[in-house]
Protein backbone atom coordinates (compact mmCIF):
# COMPACT_ATOMS: atom_id res chain seq x y z
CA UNK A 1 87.15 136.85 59.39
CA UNK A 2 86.56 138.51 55.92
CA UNK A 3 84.88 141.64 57.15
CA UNK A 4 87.07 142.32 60.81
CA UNK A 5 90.48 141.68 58.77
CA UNK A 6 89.92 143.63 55.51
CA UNK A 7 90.03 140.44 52.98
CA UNK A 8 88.19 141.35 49.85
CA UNK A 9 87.22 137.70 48.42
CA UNK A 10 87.89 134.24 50.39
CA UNK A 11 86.83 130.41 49.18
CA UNK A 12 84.94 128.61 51.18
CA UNK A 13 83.54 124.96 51.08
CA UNK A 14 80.12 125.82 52.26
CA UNK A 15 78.90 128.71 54.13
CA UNK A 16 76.91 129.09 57.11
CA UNK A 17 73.01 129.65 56.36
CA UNK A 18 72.98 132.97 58.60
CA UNK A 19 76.45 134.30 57.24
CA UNK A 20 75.86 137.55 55.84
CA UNK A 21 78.48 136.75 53.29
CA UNK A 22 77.73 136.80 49.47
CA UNK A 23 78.62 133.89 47.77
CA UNK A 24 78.75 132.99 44.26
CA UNK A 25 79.16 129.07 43.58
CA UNK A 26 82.60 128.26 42.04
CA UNK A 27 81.92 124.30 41.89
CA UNK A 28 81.08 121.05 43.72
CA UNK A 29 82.65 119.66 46.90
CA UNK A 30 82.33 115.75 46.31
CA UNK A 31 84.00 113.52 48.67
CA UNK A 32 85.03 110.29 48.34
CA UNK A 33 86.51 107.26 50.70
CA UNK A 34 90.26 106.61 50.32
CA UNK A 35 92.65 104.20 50.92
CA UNK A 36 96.26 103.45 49.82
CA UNK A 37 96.12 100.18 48.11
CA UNK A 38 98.53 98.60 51.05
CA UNK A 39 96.11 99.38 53.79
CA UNK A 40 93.21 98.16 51.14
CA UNK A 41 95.55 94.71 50.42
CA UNK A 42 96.11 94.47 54.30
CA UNK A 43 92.65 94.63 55.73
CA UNK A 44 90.27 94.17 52.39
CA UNK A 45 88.32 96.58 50.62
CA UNK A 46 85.14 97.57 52.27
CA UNK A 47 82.03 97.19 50.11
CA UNK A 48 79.24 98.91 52.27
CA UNK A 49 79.35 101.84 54.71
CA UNK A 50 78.73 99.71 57.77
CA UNK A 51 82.50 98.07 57.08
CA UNK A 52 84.36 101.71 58.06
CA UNK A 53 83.46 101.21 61.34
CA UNK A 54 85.08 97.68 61.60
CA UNK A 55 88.45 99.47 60.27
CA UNK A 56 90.74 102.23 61.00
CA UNK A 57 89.95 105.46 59.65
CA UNK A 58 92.18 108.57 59.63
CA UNK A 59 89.68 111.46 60.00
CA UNK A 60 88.64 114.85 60.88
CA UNK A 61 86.98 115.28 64.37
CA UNK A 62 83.80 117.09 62.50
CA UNK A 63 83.74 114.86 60.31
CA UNK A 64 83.83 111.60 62.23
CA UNK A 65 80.13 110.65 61.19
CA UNK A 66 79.91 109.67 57.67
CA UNK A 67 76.55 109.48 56.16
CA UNK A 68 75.94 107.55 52.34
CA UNK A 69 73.80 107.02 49.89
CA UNK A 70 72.26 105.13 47.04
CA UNK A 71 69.46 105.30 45.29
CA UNK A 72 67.30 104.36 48.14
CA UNK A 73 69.71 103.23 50.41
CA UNK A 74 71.20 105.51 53.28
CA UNK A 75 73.50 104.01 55.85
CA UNK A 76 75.27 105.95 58.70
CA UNK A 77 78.55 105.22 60.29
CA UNK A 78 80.45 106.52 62.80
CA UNK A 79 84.44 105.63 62.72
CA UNK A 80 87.37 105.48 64.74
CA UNK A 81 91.14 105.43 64.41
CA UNK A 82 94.58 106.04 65.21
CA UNK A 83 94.34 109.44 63.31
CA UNK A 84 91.67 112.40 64.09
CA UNK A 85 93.26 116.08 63.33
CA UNK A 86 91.60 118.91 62.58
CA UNK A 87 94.11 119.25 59.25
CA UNK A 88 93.26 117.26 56.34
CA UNK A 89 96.29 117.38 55.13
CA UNK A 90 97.29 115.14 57.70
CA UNK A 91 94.33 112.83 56.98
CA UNK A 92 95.59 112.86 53.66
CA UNK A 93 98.76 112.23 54.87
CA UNK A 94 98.19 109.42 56.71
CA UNK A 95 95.43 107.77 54.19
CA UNK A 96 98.81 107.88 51.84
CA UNK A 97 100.92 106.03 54.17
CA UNK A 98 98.07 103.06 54.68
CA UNK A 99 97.22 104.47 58.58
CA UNK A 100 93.56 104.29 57.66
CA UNK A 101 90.58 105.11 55.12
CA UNK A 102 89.55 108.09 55.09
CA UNK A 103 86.80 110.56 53.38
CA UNK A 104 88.03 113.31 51.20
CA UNK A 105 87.42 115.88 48.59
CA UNK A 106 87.96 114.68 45.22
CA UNK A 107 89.99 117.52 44.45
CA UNK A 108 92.62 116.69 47.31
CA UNK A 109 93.06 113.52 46.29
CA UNK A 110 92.26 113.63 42.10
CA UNK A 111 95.94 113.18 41.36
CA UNK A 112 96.37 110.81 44.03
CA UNK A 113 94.03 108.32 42.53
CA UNK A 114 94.74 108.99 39.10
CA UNK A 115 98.39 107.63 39.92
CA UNK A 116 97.58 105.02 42.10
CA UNK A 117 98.79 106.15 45.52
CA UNK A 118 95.35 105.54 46.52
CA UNK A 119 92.32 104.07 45.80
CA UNK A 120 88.45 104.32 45.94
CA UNK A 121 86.50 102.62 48.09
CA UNK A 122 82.23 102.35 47.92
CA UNK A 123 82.52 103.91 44.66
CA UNK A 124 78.82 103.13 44.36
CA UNK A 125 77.57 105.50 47.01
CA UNK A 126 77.45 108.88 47.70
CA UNK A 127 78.28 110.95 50.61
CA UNK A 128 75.27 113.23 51.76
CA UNK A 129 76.81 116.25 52.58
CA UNK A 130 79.23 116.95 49.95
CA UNK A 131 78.30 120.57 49.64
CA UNK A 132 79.87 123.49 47.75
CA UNK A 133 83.06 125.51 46.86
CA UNK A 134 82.24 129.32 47.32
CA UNK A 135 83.80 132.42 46.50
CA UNK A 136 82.56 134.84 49.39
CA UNK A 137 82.47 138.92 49.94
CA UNK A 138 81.63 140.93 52.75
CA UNK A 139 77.94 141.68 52.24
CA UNK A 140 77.21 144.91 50.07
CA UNK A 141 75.78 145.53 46.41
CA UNK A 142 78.96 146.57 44.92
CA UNK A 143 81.27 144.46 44.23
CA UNK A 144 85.06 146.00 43.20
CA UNK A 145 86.02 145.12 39.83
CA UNK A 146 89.27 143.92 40.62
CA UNK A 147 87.36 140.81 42.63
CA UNK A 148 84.97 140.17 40.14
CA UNK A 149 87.55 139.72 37.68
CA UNK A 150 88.82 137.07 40.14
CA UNK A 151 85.71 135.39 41.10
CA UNK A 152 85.59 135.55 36.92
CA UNK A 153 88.48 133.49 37.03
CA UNK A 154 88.20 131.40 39.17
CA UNK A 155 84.70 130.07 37.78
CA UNK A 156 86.17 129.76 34.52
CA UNK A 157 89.47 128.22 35.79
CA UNK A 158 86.69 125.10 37.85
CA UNK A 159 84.38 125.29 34.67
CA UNK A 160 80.86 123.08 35.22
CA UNK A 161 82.50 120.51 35.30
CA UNK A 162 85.90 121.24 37.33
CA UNK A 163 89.50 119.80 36.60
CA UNK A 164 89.42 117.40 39.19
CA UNK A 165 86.26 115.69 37.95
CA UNK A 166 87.69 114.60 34.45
């Protein structure tokens, strides 16, 4: 808790409508569906949303209900596995060691598909509630200049279009 514990800045990925935080909007939050290309050679590569539900999925317990889509298309799924944990490093974790797909940030796993310990799956579609990466203050006009400087940073560090994008 920002305000209770003293913090001056924190990042979130998306903010509660009623929060009485300020935000400013340091970049996007897309996910993506993940697999390690052992898991994806074992049990095929799915090529609509309705196949994660026939497969294991590692996953976080909020996020257990994955909704896509495409152009016109929307398709809702709902999937299960040997892995749900609140920590998504240990959904990453496991999605690395072929325990299941799972649905991730692209900045998590950038590096991890750019070498090849995992792949993309439904490339095609789009997950609908990607949302944002926020820098957020207790509420207040004045901001101190030492954590505008670093909100500064930070939006110059993600850019519009951040590293993990390219």
């Amino acid at each position: 808790n920002l305000i209770d514990e003293g913090y001056d800045l924190g990042v979130r990925i998306g903010v509660a409508p009623d929060s009485t935080l300020v935000r400013t909007r340091l970049a996007p939050n897309r996910r993506v569906v993940v697999a390690s290309p052992d898991f994806v050679e074992k049990h095929g590569k799915p090529t609509r949303p309705e196949d994660c539900a026939r497969v294991d999925a590692a996953y976080q317990p909020a996020l257990r209900n994955w909704h896509f889509s495409r152009g016109e298309e929307s398709a809702s799924v709902r999937v299960s596995g040997p892995i749900r944990s609140n920590d998504g490093g240990v959904v990453h974790t496991a999605a690395l060691n072929g325990l299941g797909i799972a649905l991730k940030s692209i900045w998590d796993v950038g590096a991890d598909l750019k070498s090849g310990r995992l792949v993309r799956l439904l490339e095609d579609w789009s997950f609908d509630s990607d949302g944002e990466i926020y820098a957020v203050r207790p509420p207040g006009s004045y901001t101190p200049p030492k954590t505008r400087a670093f909100i500064d940073l930070l939006k110059a560090k993600f850019g519009p279009t951040p590293y993990w994008e390219v």
